[in-house]
Protein backbone atom coordinates (compact mmCIF):
# COMPACT_ATOMS: atom_id res chain seq x y z
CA UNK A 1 2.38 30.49 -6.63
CA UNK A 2 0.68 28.25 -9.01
CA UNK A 3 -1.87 25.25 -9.04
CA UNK A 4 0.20 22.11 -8.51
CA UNK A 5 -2.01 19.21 -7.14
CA UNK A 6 -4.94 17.25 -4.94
CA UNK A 7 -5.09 16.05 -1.44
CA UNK A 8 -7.57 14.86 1.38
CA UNK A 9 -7.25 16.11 4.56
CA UNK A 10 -7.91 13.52 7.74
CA UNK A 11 -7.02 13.02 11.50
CA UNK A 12 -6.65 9.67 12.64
CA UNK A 13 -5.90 8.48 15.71
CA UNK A 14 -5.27 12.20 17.17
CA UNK A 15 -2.76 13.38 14.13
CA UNK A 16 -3.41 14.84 11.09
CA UNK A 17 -2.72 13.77 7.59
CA UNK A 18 -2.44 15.09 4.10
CA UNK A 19 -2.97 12.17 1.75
CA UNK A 20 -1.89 12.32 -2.05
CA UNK A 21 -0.31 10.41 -4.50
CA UNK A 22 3.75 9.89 -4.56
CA UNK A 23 4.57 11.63 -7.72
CA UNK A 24 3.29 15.04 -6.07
CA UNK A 25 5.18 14.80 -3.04
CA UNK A 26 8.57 12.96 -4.84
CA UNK A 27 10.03 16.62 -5.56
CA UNK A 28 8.95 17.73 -1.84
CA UNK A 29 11.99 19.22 -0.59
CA UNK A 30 13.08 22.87 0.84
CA UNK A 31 13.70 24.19 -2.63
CA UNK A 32 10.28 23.21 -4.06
CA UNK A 33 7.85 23.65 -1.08
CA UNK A 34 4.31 22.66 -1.17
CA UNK A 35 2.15 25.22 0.59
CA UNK A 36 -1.89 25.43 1.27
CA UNK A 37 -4.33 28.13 1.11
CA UNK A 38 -5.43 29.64 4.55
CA UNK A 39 -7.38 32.66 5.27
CA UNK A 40 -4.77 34.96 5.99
CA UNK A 41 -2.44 33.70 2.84
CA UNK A 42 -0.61 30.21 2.71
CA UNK A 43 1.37 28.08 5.13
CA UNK A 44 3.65 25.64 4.00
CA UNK A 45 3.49 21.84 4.24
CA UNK A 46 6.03 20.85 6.94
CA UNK A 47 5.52 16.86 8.41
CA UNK A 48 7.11 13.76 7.87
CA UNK A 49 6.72 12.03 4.58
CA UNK A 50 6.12 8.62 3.82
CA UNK A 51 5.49 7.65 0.07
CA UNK A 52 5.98 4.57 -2.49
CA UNK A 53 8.73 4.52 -5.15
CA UNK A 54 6.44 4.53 -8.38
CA UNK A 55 9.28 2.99 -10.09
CA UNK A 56 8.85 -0.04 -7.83
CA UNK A 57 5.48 -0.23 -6.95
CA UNK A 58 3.90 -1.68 -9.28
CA UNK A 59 0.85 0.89 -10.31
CA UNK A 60 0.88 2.05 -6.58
CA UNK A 61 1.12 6.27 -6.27
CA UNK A 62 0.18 7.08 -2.68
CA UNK A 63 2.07 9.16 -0.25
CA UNK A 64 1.07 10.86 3.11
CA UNK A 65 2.37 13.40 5.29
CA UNK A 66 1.91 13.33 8.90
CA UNK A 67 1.47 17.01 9.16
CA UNK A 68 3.84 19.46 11.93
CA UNK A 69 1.29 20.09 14.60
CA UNK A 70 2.61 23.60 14.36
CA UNK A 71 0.66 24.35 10.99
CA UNK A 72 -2.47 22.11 12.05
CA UNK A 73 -3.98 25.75 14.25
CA UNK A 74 -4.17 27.96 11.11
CA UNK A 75 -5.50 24.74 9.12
CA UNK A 76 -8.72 23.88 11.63
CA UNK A 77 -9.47 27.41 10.95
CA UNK A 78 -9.87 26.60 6.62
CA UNK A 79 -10.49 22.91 6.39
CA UNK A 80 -11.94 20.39 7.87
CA UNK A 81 -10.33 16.93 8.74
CA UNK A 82 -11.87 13.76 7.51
CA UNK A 83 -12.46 10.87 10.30
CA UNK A 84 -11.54 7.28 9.88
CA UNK A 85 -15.24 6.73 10.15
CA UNK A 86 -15.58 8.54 6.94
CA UNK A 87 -13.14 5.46 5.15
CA UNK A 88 -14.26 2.37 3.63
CA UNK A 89 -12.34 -0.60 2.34
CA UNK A 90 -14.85 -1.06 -1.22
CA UNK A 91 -14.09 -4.41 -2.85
CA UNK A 92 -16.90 -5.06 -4.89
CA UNK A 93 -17.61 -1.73 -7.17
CA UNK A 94 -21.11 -1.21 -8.05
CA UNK A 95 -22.29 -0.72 -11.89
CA UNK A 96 -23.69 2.55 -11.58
CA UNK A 97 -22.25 6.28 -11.08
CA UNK A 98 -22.23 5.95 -7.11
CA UNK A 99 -18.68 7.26 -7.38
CA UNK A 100 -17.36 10.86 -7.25
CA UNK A 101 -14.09 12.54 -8.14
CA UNK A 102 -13.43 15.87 -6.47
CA UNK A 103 -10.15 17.53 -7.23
CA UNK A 104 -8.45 21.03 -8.30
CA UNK A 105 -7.67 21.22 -12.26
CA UNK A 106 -4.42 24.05 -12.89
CA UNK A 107 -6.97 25.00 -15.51
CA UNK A 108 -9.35 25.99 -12.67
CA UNK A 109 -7.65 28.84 -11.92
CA UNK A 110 -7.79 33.19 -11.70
CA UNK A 111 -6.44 36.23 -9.75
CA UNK A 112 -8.50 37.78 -7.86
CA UNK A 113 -6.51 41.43 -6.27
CA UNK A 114 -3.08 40.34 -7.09
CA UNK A 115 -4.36 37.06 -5.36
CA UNK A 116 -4.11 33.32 -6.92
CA UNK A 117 -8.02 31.39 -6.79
CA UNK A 118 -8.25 27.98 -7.33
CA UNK A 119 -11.77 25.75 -7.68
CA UNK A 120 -12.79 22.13 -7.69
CA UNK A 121 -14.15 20.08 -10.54
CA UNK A 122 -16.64 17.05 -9.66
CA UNK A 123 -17.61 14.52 -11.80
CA UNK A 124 -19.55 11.47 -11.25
CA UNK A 125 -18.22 8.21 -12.81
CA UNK A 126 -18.74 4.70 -12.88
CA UNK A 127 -15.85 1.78 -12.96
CA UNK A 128 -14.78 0.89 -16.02
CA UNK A 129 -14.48 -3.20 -17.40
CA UNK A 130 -11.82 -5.28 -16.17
CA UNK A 131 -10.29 -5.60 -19.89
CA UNK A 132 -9.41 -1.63 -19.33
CA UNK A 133 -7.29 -3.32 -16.43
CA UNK A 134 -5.89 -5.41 -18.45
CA UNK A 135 -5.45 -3.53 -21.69
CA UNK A 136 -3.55 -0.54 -18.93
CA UNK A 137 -1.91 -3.33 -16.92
CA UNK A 138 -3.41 -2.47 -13.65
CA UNK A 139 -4.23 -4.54 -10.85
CA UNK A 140 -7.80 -4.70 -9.36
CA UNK A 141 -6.31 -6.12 -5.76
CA UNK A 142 -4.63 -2.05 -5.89
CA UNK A 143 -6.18 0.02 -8.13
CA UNK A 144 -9.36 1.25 -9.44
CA UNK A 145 -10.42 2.61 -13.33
CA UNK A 146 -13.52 4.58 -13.92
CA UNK A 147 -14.61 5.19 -16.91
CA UNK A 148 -14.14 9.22 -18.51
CA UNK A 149 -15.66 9.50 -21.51
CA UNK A 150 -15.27 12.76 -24.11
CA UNK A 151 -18.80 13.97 -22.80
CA UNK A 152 -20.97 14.07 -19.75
CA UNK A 153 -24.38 15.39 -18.38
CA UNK A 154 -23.61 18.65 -16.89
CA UNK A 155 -25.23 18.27 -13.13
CA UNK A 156 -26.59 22.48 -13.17
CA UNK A 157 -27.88 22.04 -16.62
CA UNK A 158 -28.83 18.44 -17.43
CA UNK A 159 -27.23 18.84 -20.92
CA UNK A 160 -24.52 16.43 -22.49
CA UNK A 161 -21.24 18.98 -22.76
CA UNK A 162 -17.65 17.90 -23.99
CA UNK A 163 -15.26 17.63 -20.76
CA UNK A 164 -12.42 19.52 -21.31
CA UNK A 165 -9.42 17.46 -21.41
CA UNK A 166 -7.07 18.93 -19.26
CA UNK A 167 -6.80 17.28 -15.69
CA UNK A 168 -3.32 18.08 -14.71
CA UNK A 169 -3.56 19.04 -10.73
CA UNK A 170 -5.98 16.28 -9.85
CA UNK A 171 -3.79 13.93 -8.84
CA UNK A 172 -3.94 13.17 -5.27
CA UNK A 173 -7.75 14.18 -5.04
CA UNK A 174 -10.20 11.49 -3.53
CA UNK A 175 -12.27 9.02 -5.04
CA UNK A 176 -15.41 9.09 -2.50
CA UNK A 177 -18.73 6.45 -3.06
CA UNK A 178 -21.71 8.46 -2.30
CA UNK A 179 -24.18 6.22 -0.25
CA UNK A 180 -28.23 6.84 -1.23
CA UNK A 181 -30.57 6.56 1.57
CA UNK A 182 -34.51 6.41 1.34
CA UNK A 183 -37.29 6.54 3.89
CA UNK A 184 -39.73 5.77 0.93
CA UNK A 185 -40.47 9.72 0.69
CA UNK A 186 -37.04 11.64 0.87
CA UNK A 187 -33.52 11.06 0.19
CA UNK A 188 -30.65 11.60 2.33
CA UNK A 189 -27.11 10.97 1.30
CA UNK A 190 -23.57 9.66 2.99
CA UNK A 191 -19.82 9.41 1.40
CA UNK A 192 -17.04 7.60 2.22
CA UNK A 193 -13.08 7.56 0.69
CA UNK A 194 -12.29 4.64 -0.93
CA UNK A 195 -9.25 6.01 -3.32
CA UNK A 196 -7.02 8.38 -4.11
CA UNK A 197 -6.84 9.39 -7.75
CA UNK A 198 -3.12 9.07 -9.90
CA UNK A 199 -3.72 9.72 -13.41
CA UNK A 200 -5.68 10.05 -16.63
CA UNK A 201 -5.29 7.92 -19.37
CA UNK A 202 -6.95 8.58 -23.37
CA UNK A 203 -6.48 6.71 -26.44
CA UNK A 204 -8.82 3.16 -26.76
CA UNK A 205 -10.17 4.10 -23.24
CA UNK A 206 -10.50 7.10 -21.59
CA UNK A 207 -10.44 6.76 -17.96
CA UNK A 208 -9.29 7.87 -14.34
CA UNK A 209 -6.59 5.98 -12.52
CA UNK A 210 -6.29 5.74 -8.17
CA UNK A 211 -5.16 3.30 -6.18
CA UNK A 212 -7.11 1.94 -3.15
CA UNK A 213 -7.53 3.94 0.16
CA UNK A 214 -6.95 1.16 1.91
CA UNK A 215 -2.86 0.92 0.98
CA UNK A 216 -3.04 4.06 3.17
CA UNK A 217 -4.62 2.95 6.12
CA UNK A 218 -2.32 -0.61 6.35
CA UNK A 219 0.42 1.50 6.11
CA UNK A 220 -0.20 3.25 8.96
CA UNK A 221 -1.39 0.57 11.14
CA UNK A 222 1.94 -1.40 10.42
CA UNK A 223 3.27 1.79 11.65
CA UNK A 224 1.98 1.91 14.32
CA UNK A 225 0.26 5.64 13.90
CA UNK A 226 -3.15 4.36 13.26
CA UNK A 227 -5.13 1.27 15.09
CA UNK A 228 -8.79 0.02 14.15
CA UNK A 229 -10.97 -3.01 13.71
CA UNK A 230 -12.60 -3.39 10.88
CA UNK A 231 -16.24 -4.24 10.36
CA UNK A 232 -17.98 -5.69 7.20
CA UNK A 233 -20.67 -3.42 5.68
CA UNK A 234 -23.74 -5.99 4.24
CA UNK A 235 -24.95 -2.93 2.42
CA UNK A 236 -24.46 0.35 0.73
């Protein structure tokens, strides 16, 4: 066993869904199973995949797999399953780091009684300028950039530390906007997934690459697996 990738868990429409991006899942055959961590060990991924050809897509990396309701028992007892209430189409990003990136690093990793551990990484990012989209050829309609700089207010500490530059496993994690909420003497927050995150890119910029959550959700509503009306959100 070994850290491979991210994915968001959700049930929509009474079936139950791991969401990722296409170049984890393009090597998902018998030979080269993808399994999850449960209490008693691992069970293996077993559904029916649907997922883009990223040689065709044109910066789109998204793939889903309607999970075997078979597996779905030992899951409820691990994980929970995010609701379509819990989505948002979010067209117009906000300048400011309302945006967080939750995924599982390989790096993040130790063996605990013969036993593989794993552990996420957060960071809290804001979108990056629309020449970063241009200078990476990306398309705002599709995808979203945030910005990744070398270093970054550690959230325990509240000093500026050097982020270590290895990311390889997050792909597939979710790109959630955390809602603020203020009765004038207390805060409350709210989330919602608006992306699923692809890649990192360094050199002039260093950023995080996802496409739009929202890909997704069409997809299964042309399929017929998922219906919903939309509603437009006047605020945050």
């Amino acid at each position: 066993m070994k850290p491979f990738a991210s994915g968001v868990l959700a049930e929509l429409s009474g079936s139950f869904y791991l969401l990722t991006a296409s170049h984890v899942t393009e090597h998902f055959v018998e030979d080269k199973q993808l399994f999850l961590r449960i209490r008693k060990g691992y069970v293996s991924i077993v559904g029916d995949l649907r997922e883009t050809d990223i040689a065709e897509s044109d910066g789109i990396d998204l793939a889903y797999i309607q999970l075997d309701e078979r597996i779905i028992p030992d899951l409820l007892k691990g994980y929970k399953f995010l609701p379509l209430s819990k989505f948002r189409r979010h067209i117009k990003l906000l300048d400011a780091m309302q945006y967080c990136v939750i995924g599982f690093p390989e790096k993040n990793q130790r063996k605990l009684n013969g036993k593989l551990q794993t552990g996420a990484s957060v960071f809290f990012v804001q979108p990056s300028k629309i020449n970063v989209y241009e200078y990476y050829g990306f398309n705002e309609a599709s995808s979203f950039i945030m910005e990744f700089k070398g270093k970054g207010t550690d959230i325990k500490t509240g000093t500026e530390k050097k982020i270590k530059g290895d990311f390889y496993g997050i792909s597939g994690c979710g790109l959630w906007l955390v809602i603020l909420e203020s009765d004038g003497n207390s805060y409350k927050t709210d989330y919602r997934l608006i992306g699923i995150m692809t890649e990192y890119r360094k050199g002039k910029y260093y950023c995080l690459i996802g496409n739009r959550i929202e890909i997704i959700l069409k997809d299964l509503q042309d399929s017929g697996l998922l219906k919903f009306e939309e509603r437009k959100v006047t605020s945050i």
